[in-house]
Protein backbone atom coordinates (compact mmCIF):
# COMPACT_ATOMS: atom_id res chain seq x y z
CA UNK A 1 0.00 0.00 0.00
CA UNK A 2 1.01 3.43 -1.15
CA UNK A 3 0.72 6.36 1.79
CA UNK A 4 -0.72 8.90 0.72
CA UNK A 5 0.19 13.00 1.92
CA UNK A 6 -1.64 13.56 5.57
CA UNK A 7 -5.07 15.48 4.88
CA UNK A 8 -4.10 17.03 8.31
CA UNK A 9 -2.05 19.49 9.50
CA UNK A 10 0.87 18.02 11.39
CA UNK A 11 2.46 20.29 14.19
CA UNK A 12 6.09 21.05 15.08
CA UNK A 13 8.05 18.43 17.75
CA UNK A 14 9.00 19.69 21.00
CA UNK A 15 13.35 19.12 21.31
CA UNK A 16 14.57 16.12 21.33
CA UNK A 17 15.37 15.02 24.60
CA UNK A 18 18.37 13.03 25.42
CA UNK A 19 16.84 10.55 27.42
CA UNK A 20 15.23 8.17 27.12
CA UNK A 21 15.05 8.10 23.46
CA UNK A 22 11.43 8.65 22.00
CA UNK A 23 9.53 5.62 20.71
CA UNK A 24 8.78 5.90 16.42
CA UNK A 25 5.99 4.02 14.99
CA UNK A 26 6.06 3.33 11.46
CA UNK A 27 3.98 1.61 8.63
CA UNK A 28 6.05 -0.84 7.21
CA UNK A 29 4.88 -1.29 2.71
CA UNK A 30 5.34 -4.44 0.99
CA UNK A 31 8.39 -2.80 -0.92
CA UNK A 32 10.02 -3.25 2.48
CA UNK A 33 9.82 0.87 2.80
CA UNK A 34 8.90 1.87 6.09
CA UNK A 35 7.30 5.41 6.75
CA UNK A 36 7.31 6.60 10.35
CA UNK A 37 4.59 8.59 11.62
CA UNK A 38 3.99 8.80 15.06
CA UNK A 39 6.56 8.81 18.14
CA UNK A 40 5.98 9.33 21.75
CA UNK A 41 8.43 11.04 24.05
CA UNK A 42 7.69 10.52 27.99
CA UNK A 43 4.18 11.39 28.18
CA UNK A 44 3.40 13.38 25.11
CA UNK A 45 2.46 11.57 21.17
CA UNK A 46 3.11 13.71 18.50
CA UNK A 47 3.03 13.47 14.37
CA UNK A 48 6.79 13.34 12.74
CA UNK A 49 6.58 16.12 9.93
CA UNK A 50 7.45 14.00 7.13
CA UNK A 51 9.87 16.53 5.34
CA UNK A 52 12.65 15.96 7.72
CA UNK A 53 11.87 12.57 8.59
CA UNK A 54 16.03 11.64 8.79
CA UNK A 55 17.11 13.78 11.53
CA UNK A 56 13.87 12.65 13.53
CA UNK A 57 14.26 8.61 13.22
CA UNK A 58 15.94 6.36 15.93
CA UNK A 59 19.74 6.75 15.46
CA UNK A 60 20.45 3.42 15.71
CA UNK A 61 18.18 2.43 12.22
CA UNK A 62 16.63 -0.73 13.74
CA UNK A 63 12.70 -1.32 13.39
CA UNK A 64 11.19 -4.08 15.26
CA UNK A 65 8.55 -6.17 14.28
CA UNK A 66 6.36 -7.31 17.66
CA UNK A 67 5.05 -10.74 17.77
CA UNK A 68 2.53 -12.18 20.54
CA UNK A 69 5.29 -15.03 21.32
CA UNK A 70 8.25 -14.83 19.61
CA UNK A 71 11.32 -12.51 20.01
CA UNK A 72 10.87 -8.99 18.52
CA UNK A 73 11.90 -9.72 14.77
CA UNK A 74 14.79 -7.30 13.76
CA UNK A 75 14.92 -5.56 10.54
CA UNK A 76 17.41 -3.03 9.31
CA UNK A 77 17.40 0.44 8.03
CA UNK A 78 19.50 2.33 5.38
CA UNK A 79 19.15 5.19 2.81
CA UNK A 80 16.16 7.85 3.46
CA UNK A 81 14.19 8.35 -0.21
CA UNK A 82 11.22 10.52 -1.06
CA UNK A 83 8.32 9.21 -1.94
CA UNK A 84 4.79 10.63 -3.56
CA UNK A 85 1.37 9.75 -3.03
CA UNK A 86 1.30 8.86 -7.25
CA UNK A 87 4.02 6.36 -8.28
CA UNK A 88 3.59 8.71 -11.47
CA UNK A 89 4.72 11.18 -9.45
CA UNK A 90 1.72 13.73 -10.56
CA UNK A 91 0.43 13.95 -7.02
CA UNK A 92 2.76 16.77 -6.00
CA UNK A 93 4.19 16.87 -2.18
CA UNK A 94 6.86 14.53 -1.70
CA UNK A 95 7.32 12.57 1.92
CA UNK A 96 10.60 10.38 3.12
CA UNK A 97 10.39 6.96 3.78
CA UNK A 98 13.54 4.50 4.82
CA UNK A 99 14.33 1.58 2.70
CA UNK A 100 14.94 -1.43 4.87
CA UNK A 101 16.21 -5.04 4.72
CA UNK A 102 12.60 -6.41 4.81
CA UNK A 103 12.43 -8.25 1.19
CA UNK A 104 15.72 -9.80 1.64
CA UNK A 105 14.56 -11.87 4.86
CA UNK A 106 13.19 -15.02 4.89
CA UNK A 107 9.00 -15.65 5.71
CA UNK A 108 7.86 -11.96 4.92
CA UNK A 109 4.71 -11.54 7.01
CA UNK A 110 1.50 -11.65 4.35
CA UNK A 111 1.52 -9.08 1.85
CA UNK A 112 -1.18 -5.97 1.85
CA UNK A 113 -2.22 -5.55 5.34
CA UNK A 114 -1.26 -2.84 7.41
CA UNK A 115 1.71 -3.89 9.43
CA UNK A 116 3.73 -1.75 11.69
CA UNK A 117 7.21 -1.16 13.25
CA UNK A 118 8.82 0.46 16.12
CA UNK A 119 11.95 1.91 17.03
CA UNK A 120 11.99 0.15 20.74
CA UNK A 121 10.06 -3.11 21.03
CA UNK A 122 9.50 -2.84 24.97
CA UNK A 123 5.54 -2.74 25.88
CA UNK A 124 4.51 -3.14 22.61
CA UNK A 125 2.35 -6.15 21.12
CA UNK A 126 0.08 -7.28 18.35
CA UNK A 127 -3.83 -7.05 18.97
CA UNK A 128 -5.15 -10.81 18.70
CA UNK A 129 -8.26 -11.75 17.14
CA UNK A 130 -10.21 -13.80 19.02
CA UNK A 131 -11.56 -16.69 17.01
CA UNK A 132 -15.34 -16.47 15.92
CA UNK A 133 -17.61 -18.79 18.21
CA UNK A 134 -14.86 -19.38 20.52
CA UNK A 135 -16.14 -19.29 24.23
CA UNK A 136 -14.40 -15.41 25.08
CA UNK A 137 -15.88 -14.02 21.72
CA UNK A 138 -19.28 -16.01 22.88
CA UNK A 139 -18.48 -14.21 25.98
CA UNK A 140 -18.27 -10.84 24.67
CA UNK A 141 -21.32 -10.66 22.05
CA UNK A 142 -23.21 -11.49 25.01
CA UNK A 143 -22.05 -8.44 26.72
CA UNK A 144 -22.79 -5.67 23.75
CA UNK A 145 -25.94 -7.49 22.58
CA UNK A 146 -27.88 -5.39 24.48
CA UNK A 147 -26.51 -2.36 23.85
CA UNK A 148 -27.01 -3.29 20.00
CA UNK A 149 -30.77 -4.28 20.29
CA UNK A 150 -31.19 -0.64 22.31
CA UNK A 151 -28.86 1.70 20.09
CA UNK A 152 -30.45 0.11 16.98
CA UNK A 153 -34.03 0.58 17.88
CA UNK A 154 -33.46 4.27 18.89
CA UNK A 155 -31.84 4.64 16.05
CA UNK A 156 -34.75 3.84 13.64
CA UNK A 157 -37.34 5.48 15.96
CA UNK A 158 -35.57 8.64 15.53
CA UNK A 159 -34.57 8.66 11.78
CA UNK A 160 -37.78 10.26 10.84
CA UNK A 161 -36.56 12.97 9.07
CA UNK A 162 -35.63 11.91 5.06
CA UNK A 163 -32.09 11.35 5.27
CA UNK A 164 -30.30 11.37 1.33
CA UNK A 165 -27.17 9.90 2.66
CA UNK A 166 -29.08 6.91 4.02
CA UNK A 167 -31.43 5.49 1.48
CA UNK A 168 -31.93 2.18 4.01
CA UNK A 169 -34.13 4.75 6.29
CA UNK A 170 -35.23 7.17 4.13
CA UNK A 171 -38.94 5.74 4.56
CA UNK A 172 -38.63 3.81 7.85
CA UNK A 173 -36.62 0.60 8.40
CA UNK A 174 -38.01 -2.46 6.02
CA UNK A 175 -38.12 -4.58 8.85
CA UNK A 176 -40.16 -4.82 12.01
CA UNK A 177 -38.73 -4.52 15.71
CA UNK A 178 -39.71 -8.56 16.36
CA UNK A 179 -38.06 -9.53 12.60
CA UNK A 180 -35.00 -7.91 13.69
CA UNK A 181 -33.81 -10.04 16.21
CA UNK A 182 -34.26 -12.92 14.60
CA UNK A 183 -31.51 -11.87 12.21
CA UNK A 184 -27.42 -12.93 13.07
CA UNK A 185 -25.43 -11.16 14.54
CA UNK A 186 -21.61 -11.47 12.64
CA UNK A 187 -19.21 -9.61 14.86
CA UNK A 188 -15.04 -9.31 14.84
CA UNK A 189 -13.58 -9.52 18.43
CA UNK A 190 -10.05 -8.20 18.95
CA UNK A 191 -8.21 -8.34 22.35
CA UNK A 192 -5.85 -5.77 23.32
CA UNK A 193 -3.08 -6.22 26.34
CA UNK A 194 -3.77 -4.06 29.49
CA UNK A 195 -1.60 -3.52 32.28
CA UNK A 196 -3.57 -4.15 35.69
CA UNK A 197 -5.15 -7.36 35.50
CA UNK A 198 -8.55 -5.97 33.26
CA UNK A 199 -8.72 -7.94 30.08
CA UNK A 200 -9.78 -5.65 27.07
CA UNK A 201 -11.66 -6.27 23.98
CA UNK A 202 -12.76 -4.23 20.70
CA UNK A 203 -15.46 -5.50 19.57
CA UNK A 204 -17.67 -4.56 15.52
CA UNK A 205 -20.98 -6.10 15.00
CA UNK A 206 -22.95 -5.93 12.09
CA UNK A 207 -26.73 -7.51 11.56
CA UNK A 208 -27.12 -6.88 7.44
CA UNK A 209 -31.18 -7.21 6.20
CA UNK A 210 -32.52 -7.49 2.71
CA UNK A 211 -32.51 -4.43 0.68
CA UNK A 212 -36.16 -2.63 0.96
CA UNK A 213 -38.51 -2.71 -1.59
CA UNK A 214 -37.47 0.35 -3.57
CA UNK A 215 -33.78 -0.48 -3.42
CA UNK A 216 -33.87 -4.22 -3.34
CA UNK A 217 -29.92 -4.47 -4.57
CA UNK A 218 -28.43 -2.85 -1.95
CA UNK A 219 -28.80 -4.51 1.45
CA UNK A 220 -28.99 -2.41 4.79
CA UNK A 221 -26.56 -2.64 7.76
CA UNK A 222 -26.56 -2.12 11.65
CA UNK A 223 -23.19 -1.56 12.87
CA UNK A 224 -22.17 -1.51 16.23
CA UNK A 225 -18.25 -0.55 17.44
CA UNK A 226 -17.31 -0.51 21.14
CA UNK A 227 -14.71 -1.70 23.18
CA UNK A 228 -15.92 -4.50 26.57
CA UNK A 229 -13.63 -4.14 29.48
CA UNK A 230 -13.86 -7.20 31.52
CA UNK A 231 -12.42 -6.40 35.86
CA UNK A 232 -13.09 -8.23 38.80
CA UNK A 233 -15.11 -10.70 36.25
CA UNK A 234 -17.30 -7.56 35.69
CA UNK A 235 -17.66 -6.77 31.80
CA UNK A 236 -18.72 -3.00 31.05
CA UNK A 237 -19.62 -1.51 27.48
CA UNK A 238 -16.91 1.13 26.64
CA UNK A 239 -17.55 3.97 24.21
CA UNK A 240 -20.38 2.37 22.16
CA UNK A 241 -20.96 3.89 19.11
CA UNK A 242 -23.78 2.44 16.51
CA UNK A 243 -24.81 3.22 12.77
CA UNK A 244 -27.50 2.16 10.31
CA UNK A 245 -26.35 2.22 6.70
CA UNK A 246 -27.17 1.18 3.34
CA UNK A 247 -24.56 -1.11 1.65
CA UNK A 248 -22.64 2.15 0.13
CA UNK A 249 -21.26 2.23 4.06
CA UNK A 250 -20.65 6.06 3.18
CA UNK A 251 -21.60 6.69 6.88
CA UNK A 252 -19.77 4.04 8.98
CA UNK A 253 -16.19 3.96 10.50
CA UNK A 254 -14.74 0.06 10.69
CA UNK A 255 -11.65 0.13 13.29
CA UNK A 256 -9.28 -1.95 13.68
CA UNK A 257 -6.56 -2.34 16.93
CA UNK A 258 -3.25 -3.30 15.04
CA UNK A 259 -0.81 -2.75 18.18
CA UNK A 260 -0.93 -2.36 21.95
CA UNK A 261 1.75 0.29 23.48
CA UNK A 262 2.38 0.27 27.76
CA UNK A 263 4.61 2.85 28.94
CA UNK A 264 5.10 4.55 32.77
CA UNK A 265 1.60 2.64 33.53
CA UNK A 266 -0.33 3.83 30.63
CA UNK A 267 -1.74 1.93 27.99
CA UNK A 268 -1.89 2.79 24.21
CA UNK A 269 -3.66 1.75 21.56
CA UNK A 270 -2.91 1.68 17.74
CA UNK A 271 -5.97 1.69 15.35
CA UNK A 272 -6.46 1.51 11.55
CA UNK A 273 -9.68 3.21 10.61
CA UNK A 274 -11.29 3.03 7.71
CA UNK A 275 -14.28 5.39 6.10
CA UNK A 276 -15.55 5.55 2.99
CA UNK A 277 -12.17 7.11 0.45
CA UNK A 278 -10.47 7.63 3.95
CA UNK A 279 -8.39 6.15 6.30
CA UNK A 280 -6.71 7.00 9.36
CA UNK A 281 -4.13 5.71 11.78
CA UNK A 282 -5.35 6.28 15.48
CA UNK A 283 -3.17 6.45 18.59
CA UNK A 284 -6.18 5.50 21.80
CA UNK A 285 -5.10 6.01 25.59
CA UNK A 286 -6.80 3.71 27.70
CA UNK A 287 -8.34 5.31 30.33
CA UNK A 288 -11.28 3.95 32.91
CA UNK A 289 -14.05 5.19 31.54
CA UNK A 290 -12.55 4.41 27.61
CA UNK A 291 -9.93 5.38 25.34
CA UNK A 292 -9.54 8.54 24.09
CA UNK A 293 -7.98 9.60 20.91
CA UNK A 294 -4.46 11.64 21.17
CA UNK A 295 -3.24 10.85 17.65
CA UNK A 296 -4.44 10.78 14.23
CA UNK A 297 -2.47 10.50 11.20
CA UNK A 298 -4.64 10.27 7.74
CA UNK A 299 -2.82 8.27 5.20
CA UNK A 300 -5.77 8.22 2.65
CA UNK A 301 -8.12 11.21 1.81
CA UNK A 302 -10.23 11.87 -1.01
């Protein structure tokens, strides 16, 4: 995947500090390019402004890849290059990106997915994805179910007013309250590493219905994101957010934890959000009543 130029505007670091040295996240592409964007220095994140990427990168030019078991996997940096959004270079701004020893190493991790690397491998680890039907994701669609049945039937008792941007509602939802439920539920559970003995899950659920009568090709969707934080056996709904969308999906927001960060008793969260044309990488603090953004790097606008 080709980044594209950030849609927003990314502010000026603070000085470099001499200890201890900040932590860089990067995207690392299939050409074995990686593109930092994001490093955190004691208790502040901030955005690396991409024209002077070299002088802001980890001196020593090692990237670690974090793995749930393994050792950190090493891979090595050399010359800086510039880089466009257009490989036909018509897209104007430039942006620096590192090339790396990536392609020459054995068992490449699978092509075109986001993957990620950092400059200090200490507190960080892959989200896992808790298999589907397995008893914790059981577990945890219990806990939001709900939350769904409530946010979704609010949601169609207030979308009275014609809404262009959601045709599924336009004239009321094509099926009843009762008919609802008896629809599936398909949901993607991701757990994220917490210091403190809570367990944390994201969790997106999506109930899809026939397409109405007067737009019978295009199916409707219900889609619920949220995070469950289970404590003391105790699982609470975190920062629920629902949606009720044609197939288009113009209106929803799918995220996705990539990478969990824990440093001086904080917790961090790295998210890939998607939109429709957009896409975002999000930096989450977990706090106790839910994360809260304090990053966001577009890599996709249009």
């Amino acid at each position: 995947m080709i980044l594209a130029l950030p849609c927003l505007c990314l502010v000026a670091l603070s000085p470099e500090s001499a200890t201890p040295e900040p932590l860089v996240i990067a995207e690392l592409r299939d050409d074995g390019i990686v593109v930092p964007f994001a490093r955190y220095n004691d208790t502040k994140w901030t955005p690396l402004p991409l024209d002077s990427l070299p002088k802001n990168a980890p001196s020593r030019n090692t990237w670690y890849i974090a793995s749930q078991d393994a050792e950190p996997r090493e891979i090595h940096g050399g010359l800086w290059v510039d880089l466009v959004e257009d490989p036909s270079g018509e897209a104007g701004p430039r942006f620096r990106g590192q090339l790396t020893d990536y392609c020459q190493q054995a068992n490449p991790v699978e092509r075109g997915s986001p993957r990620f690397v950092v400059s200090d491998p200490r507190g960080v680890s892959p989200c896992e994805d808790i298999p589907p039907d397995s008893e914790t994701w059981r577990r945890v669609l219990a806990c939001i179910r709900p939350e769904f049945e409530r946010s979704e039937s609010l949601a169609v008792e207030t979308s009275g007013a014609p809404r262009p941007d959601t045709l599924h509602l336009q004239w009321g939802h094509p099926v009843s309250p009762k008919a609802r439920r008896t629809y599936p539920l398909a949901a993607s559970v991701t757990a994220v590493r917490v210091v403190g003995g809570s367990a944390l899950f994201h969790i997106t659920a999506t109930r899809k219905y026939p397409g109405p009568s007067w737009d019978e090709v295009c199916d409707g969707l219900s889609v619920f994101d949220g995070w469950v934080r289970e404590s003391g056996g105790r699982p609470a709904v975190l920062s629920p957010h629902f949606t009720i969308e044609n197939c288009d999906a113009k209106g929803i927001t799918f995220s996705t934890p990539m990478l969990s960060l824990t440093s001086g008793g904080c917790t961090f969260v790295l998210v890939d959000e998607t939109g429709y044309e957009w896409g975002a990488y999000v930096i989450l603090e977990l706090g106790s009543d839910g994360p809260k953004r304090v990053l966001e790097y577009v890599y996709h606008c249009l």
